[in-house]
C-alpha atoms as a PDB file:
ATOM      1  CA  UNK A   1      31.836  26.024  36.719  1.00  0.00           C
ATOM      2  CA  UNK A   2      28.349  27.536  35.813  1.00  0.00           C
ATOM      3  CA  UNK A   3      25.539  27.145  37.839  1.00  0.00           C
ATOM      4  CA  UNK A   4      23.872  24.570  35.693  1.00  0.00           C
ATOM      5  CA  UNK A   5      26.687  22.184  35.827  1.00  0.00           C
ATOM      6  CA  UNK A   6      27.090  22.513  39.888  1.00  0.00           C
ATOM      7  CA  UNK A   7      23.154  21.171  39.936  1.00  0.00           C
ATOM      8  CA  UNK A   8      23.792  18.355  37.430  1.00  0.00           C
ATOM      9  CA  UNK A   9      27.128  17.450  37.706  1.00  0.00           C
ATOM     10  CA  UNK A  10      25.839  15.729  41.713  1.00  0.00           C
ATOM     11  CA  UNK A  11      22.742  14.187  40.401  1.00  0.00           C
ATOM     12  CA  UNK A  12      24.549  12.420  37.848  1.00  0.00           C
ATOM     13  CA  UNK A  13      27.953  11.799  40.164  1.00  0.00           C
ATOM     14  CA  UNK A  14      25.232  10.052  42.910  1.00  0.00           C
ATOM     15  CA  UNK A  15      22.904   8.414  40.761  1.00  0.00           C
ATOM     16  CA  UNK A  16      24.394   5.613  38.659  1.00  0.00           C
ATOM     17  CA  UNK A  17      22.532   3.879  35.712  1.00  0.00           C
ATOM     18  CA  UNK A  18      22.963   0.082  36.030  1.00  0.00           C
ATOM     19  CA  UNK A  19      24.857  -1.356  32.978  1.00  0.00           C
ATOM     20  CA  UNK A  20      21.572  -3.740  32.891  1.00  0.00           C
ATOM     21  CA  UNK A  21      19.081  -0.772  32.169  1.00  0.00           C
ATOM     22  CA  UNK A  22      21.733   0.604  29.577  1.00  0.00           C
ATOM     23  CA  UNK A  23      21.760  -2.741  27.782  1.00  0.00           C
ATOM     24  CA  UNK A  24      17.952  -2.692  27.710  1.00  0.00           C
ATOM     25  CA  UNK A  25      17.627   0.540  26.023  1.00  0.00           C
ATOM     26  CA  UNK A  26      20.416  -0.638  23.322  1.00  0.00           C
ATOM     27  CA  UNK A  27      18.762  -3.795  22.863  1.00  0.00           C
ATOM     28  CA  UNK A  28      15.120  -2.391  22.775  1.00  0.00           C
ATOM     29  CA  UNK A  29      16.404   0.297  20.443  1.00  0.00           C
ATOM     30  CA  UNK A  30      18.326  -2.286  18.121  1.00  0.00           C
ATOM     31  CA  UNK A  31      14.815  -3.995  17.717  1.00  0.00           C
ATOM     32  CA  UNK A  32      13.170  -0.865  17.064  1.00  0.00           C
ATOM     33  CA  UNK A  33      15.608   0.100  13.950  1.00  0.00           C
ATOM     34  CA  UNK A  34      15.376  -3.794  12.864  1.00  0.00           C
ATOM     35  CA  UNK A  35      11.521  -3.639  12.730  1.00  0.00           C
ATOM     36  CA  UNK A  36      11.214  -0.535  11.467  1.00  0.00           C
ATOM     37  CA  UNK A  37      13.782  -1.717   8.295  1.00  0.00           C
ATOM     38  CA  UNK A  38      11.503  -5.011   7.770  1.00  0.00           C
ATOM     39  CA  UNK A  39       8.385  -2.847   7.791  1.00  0.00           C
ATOM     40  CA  UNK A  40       9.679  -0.907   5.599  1.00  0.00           C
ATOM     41  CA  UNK A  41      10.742  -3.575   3.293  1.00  0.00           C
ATOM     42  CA  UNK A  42       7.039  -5.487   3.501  1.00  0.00           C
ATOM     43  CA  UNK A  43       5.378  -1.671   2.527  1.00  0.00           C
ATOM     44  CA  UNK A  44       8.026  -1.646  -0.764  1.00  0.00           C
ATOM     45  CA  UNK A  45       6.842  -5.321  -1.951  1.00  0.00           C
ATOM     46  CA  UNK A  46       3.095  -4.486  -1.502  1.00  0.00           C
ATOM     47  CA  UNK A  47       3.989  -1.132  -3.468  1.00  0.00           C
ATOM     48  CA  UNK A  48       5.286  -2.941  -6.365  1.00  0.00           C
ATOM     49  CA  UNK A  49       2.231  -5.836  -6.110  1.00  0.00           C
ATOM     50  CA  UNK A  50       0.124  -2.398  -6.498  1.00  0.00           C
ATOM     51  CA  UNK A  51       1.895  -1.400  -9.635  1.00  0.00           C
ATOM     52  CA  UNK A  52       1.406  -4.934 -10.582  1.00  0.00           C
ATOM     53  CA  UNK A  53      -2.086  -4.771 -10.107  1.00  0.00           C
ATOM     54  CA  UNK A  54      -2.820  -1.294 -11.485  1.00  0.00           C
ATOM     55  CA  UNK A  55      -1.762  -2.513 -14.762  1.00  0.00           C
ATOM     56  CA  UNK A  56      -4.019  -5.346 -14.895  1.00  0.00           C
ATOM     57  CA  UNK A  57      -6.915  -3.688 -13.979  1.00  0.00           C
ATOM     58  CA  UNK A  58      -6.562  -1.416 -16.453  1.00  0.00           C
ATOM     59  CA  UNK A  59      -6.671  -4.207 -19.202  1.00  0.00           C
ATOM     60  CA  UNK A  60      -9.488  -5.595 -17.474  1.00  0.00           C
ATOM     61  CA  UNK A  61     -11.379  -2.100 -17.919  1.00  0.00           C
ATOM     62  CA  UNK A  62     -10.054  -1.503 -21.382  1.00  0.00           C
ATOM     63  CA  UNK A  63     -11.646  -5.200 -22.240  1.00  0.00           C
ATOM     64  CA  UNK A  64     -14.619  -4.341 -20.348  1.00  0.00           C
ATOM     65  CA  UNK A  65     -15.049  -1.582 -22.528  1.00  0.00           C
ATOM     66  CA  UNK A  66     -14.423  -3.915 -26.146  1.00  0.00           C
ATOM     67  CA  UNK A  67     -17.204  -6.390 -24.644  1.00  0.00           C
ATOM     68  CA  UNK A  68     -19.648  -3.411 -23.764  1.00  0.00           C
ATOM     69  CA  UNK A  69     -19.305  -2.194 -27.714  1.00  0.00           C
ATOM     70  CA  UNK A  70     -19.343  -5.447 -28.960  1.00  0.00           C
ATOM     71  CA  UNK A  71     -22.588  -6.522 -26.719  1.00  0.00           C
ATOM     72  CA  UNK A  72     -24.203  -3.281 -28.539  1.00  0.00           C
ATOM     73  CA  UNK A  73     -22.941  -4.043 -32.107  1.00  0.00           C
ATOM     74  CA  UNK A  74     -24.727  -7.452 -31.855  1.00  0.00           C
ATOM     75  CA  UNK A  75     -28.002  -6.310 -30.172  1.00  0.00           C
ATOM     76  CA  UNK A  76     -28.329  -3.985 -33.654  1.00  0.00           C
ATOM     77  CA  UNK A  77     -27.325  -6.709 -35.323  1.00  0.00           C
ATOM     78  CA  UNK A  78     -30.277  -8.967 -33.566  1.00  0.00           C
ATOM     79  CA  UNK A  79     -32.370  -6.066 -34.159  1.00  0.00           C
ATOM     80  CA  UNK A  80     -31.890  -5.354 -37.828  1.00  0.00           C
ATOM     81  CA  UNK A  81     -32.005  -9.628 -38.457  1.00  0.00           C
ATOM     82  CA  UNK A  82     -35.698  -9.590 -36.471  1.00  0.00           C
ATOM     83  CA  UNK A  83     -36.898  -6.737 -38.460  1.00  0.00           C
ATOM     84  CA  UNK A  84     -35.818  -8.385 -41.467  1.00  0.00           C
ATOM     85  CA  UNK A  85     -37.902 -11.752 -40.687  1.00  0.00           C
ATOM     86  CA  UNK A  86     -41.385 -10.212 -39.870  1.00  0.00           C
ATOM     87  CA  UNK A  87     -43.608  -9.776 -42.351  1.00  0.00           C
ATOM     88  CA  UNK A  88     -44.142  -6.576 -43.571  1.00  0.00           C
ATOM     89  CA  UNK A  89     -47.933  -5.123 -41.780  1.00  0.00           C
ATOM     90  CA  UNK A  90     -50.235  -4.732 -44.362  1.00  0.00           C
END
């Protein structure tokens, strides 16, 4: 035997983990992996409500952009139709 396992191989012979602390750790462990799988499954759902939502705001800022240039086509249009009713300045 190597020196290592002479140290180690007493500690471990005298000191016995109870089969209660084992079952902890495999139990806290278990819920570890079993929330970390759920989290993981909530963070996929919002990703795809984000694609989701991308796409609608970018109709929203393509119609933004069709009532900006249709606000300005009508203001020329007001424009032009109150130039046309005054009376020309003598």
């Amino acid at each position: 035997m190597t020196i290592a396992t002479e140290h180690i191989q007493p500690l471990l012979e005298t000191k016995r983990i109870p089969a209660a602390l084992v079952a902890a750790f495999l139990l806290q462990t278990a819920g570890a992996l079993f929330w970390a799988g759920s989290a993981a499954e909530r963070i996929t759902v919002l990703e795809n409500r984000a694609d989701a939502n991308r796409v609608a705001i970018e109709k929203v800022a393509v119609l933004e952009e069709r009532s900006r240039t249709m606000q300005q086509s009508l203001d020329r249009i007001e424009a032009k139709l109150d130039r046309m009713e005054k009376p020309p300045s003598p």
